[in-house]
Protein backbone atom coordinates (compact mmCIF):
# COMPACT_ATOMS: atom_id res chain seq x y z
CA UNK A 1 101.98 -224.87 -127.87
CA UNK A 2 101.18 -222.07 -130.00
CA UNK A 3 101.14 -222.98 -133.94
CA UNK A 4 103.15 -221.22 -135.97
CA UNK A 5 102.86 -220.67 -139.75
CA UNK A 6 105.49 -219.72 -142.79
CA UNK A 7 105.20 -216.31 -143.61
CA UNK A 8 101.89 -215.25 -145.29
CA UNK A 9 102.16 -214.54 -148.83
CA UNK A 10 100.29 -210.87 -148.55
CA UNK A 11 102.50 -210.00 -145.17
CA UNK A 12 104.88 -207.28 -145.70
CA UNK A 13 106.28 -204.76 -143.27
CA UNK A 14 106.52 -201.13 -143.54
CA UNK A 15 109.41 -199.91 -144.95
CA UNK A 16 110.81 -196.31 -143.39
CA UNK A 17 113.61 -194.54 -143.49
CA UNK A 18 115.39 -192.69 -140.43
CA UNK A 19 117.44 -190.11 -141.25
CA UNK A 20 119.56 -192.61 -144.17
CA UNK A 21 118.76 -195.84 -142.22
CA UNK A 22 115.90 -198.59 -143.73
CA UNK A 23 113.67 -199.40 -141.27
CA UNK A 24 111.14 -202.34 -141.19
CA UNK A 25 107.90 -201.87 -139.18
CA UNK A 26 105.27 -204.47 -138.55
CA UNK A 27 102.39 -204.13 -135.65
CA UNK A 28 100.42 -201.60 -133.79
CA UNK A 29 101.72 -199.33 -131.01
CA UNK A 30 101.06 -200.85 -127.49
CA UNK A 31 101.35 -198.31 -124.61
CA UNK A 32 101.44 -201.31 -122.33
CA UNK A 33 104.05 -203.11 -124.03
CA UNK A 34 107.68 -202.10 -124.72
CA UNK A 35 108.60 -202.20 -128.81
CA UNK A 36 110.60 -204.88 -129.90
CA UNK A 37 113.88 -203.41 -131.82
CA UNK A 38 115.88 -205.61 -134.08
CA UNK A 39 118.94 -205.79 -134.73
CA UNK A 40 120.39 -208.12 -137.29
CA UNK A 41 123.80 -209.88 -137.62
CA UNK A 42 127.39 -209.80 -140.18
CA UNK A 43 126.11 -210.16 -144.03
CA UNK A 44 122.51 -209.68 -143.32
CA UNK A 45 119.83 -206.58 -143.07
CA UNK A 46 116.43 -205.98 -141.76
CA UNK A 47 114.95 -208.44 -144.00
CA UNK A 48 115.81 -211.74 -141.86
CA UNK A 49 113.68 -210.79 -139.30
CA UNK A 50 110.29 -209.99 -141.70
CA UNK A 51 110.86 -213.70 -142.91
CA UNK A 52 109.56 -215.20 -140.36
CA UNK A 53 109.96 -213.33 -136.97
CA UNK A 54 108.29 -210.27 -137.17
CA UNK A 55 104.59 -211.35 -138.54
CA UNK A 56 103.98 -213.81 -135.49
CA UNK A 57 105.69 -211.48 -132.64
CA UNK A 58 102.94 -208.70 -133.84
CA UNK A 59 100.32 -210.86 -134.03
CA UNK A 60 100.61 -211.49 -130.28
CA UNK A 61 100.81 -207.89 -129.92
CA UNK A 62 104.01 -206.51 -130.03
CA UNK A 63 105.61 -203.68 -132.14
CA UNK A 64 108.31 -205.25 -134.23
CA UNK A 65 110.65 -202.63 -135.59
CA UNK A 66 113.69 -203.91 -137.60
CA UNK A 67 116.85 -201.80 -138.53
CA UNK A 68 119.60 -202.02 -141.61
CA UNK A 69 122.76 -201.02 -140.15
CA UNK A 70 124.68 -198.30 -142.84
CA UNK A 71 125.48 -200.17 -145.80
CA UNK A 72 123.57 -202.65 -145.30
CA UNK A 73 120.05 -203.84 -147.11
CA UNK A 74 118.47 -200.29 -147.97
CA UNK A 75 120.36 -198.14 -145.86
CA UNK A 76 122.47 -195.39 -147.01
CA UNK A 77 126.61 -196.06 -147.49
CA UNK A 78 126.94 -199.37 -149.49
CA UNK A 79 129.95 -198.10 -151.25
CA UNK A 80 131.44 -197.14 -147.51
CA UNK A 81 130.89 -200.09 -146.21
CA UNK A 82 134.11 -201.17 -145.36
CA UNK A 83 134.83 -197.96 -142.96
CA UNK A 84 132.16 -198.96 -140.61
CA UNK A 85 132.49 -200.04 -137.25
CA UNK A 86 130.42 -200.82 -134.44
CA UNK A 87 130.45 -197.45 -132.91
CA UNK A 88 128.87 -196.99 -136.13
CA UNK A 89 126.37 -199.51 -136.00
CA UNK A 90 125.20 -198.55 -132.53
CA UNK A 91 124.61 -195.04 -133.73
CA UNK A 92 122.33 -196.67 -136.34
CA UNK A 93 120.54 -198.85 -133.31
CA UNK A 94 119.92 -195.40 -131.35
CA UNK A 95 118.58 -193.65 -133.85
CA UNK A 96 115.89 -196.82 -134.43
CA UNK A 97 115.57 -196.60 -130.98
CA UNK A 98 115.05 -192.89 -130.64
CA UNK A 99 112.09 -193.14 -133.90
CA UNK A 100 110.14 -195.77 -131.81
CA UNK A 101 109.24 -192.75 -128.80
CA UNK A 102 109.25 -195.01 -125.92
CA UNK A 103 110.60 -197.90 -124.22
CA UNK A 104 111.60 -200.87 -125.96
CA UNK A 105 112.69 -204.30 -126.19
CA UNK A 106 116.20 -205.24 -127.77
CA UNK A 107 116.79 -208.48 -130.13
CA UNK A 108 120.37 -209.21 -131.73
CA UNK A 109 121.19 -211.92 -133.38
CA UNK A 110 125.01 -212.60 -133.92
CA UNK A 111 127.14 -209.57 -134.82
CA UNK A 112 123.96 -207.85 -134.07
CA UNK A 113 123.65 -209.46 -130.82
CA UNK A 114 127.16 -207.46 -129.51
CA UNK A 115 125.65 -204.35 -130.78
CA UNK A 116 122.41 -204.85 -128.46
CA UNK A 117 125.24 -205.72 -125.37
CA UNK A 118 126.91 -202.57 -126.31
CA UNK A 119 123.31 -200.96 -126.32
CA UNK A 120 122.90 -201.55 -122.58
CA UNK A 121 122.94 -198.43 -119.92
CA UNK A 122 120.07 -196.67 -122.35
CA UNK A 123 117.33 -195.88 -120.19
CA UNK A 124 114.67 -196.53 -122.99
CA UNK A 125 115.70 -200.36 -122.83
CA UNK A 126 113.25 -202.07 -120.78
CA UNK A 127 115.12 -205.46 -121.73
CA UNK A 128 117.39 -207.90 -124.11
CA UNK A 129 117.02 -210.91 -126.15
CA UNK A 130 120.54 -212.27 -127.45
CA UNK A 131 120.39 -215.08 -130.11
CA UNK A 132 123.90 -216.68 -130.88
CA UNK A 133 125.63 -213.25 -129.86
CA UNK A 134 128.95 -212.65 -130.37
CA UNK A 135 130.43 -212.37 -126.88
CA UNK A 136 132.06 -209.39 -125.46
CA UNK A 137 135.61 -211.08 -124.81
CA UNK A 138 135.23 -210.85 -128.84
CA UNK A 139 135.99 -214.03 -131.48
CA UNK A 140 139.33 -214.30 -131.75
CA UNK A 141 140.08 -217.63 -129.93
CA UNK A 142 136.83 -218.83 -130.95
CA UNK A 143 138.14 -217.87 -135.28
CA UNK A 144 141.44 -219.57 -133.99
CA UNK A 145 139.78 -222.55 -132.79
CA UNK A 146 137.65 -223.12 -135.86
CA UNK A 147 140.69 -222.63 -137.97
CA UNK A 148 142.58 -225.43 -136.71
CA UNK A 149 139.14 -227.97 -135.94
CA UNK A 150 137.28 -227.12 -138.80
CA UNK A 151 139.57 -225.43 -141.69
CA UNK A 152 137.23 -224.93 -144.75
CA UNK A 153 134.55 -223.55 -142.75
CA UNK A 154 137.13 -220.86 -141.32
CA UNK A 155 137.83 -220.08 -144.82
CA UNK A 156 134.34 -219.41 -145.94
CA UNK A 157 133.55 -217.64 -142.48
CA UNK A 158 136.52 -215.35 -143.65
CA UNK A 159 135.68 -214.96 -147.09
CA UNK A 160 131.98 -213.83 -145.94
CA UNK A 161 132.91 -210.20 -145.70
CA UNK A 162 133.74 -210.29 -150.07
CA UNK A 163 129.93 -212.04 -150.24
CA UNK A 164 129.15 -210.41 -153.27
CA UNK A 165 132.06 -211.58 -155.15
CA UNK A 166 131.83 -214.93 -154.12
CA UNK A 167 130.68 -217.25 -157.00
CA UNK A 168 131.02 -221.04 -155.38
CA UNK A 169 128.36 -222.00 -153.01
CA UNK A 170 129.59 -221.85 -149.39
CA UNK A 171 129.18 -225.45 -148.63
CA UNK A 172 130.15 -225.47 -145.18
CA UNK A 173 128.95 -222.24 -144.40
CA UNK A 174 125.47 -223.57 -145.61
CA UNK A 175 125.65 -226.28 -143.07
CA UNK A 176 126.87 -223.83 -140.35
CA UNK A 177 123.93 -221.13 -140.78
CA UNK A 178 121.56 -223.85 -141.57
CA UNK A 179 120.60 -227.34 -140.21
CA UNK A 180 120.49 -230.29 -142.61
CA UNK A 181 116.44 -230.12 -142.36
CA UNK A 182 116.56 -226.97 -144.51
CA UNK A 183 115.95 -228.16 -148.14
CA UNK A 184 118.67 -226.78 -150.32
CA UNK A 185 117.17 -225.03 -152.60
CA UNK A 186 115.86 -222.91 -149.61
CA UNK A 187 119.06 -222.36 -147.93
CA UNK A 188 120.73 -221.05 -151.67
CA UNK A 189 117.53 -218.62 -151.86
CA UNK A 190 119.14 -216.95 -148.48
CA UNK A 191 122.42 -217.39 -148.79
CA UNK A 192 121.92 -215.21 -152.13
CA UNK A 193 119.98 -212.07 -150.35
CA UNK A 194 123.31 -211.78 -148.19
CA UNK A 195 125.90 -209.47 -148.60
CA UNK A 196 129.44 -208.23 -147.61
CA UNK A 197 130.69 -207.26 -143.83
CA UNK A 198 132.22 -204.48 -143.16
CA UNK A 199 136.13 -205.84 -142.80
CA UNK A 200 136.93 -203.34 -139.50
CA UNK A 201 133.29 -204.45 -138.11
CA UNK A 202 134.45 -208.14 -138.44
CA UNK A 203 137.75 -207.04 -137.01
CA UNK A 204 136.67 -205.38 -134.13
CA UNK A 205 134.28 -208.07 -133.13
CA UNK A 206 137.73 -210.39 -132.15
CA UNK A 207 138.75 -208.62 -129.27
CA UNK A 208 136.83 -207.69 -125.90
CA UNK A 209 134.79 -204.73 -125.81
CA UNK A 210 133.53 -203.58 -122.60
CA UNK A 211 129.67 -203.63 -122.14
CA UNK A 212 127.36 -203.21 -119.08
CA UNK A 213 125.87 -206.23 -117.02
CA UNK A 214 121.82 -206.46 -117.64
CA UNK A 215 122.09 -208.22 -114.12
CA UNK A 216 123.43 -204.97 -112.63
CA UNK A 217 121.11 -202.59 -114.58
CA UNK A 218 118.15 -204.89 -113.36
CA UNK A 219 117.44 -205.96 -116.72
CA UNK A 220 115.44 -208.97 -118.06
CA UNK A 221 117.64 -210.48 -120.34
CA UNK A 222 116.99 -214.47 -122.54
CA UNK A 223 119.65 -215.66 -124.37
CA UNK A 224 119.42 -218.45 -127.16
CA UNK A 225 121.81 -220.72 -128.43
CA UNK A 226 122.30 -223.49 -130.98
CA UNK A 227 123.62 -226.98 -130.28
CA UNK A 228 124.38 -227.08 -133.78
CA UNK A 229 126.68 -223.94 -133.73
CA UNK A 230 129.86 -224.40 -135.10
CA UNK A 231 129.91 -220.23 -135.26
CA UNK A 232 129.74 -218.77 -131.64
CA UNK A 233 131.25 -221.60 -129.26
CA UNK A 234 128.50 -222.70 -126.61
CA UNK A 235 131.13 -221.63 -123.60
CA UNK A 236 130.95 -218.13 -124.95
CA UNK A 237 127.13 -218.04 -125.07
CA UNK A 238 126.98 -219.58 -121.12
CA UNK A 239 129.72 -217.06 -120.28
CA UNK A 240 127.41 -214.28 -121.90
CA UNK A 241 124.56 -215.51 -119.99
CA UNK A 242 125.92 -215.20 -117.18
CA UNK A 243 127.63 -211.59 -117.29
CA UNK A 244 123.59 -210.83 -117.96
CA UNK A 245 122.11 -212.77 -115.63
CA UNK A 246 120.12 -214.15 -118.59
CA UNK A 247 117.62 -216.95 -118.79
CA UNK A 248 118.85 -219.60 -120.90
CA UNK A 249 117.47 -221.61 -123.46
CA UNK A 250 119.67 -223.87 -125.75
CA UNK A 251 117.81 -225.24 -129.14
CA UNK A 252 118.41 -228.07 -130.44
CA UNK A 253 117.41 -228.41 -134.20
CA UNK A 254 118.09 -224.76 -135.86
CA UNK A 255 121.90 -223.98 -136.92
CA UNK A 256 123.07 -220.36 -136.42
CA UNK A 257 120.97 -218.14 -138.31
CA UNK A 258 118.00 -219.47 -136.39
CA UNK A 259 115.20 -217.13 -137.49
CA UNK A 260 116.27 -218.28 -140.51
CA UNK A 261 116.07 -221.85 -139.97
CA UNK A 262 113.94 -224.91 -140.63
CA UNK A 263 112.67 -224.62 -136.76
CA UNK A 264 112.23 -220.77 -136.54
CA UNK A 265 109.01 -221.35 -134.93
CA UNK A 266 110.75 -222.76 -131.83
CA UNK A 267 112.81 -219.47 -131.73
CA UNK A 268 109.26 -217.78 -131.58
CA UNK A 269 107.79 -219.54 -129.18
CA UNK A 270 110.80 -219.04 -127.02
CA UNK A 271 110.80 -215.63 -127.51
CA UNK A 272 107.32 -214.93 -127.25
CA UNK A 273 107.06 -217.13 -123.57
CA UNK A 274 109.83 -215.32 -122.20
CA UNK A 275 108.08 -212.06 -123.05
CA UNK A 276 104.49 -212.74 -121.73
CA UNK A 277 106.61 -214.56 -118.63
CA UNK A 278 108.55 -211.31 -117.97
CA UNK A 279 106.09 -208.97 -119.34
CA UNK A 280 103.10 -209.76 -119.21
């Protein structure tokens, strides 16, 4: 089992920006390797991935490079934000992709996670990782399920795209992001760095949107769920899995925003066996 440790105290990516988009950059260029592009989820920016993620993943030798979608973290268009979509957002992924010269590796989480399944067909892919993605048949009956089994969380799910002008704690949403094994005062520190959605993004994601198969490109794909995920129903994520043809692995202890989460070291180690399995 390979050890783990929180993030070290001197670590910090390097910070670019292509064209108006922040980009996070940690590890040295491996021509035997694909880069590993990431792509982050609703609320959230490159930074959740140089938490934990990205200082581990390099260590073992692969080129982490993390992207802000537009109006998000330091990326141009904050006061825009609302009038993005993910058309938009995947123009933001293909410029990362397009800075990185080569082939490369893609990693969404959530929201994110739709915008690396719209990604597919790009001949510089070489492969996907999907952590709780939002499925392609879109959220709606999963929202419309929550709303009637669970309906506080729905309404702090639906207030997430105002996240700056929310001044109560989102107790519920706490517990749906993180697992109980997250001290508190850790899990406020987060929930504070996040921001507003883009309302159309968050609309668009509830209704299907047409991607390509990794099984029919002949793509490598993992996807990773949460038992604990009140957020993205586990039928969608098996249904997602297999559209790609995706190895599977479900974890048990880390709530939605799992590279985030108490257990994010069992989210690397997945990630990393998959990639030395598939790649060497």
């Amino acid at each position: 089992m390979i050890p783990f440790r929180a993030r070290a105290a001197g670590f910090e990516p390097e910070r670019l920006v292509v064209g108006d988009i922040e980009v996070l950059r940690a590890g040295e260029r491996n021509d035997r390797r694909p880069a590993l592009l990431f792509l982050h989820g609703a609320s959230a920016a490159a930074w959740v991935w140089a938490e934990h993620l990205m200082e581990p993943l390099a260590a073992t030798g692969w080129r982490c490079v993390a992207v802000s979608f537009r109006g998000h973290g330091g990326s141009h268009g904050r006061a825009l934000l609302h009038g993005y979509g993910l058309l938009d957002y995947l123009l933001d992924a293909r410029a990362a992709l397009a800075s990185l010269d080569g082939p490369a590796i893609v990693i969404g989480h959530s929201l994110g996670g739709l915008v690396a399944q719209m990604l597919l067909g790009d001949p510089r892919l070489r492969g996907v990782v999907l952590m709780a993605p939002v499925p392609p048949e879109g959220l709606a009956a999963a929202s419309l399920k929550l709303a009637f089994s669970d309906p506080d969380l729905w309404r702090e799910v639906a207030r997430m795209p105002w996240a700056e002008a929310v001044e109560t704690p989102p107790q519920r949403l706490r517990r749906a992001l993180f697992s109980e094994a997250l001290p508190d005062a850790r899990a406020w520190s987060l929930l504070q760095r996040f921001q507003s959605e883009s309302l159309r993004a968050v609309a668009e994601a509830q209704w299907p949107r047409p991607v390509a198969s990794a099984r029919l490109l002949g793509l490598p794909a993992l996807v990773l769920s949460s038992r604990i995920d009140p957020l993205v129903p586990a039928d969608a994520v098996v249904r997602t899995s297999w559209l790609h043809g995706a190895d599977h692995v479900v974890l048990e202890t880390v709530a939605h925003a799992m590279m985030l989460d108490h257990a994010w070291g069992d989210v690397v180690r997945a990630v990393v066996a998959w990639l030395e399995a598939r790649f060497g």
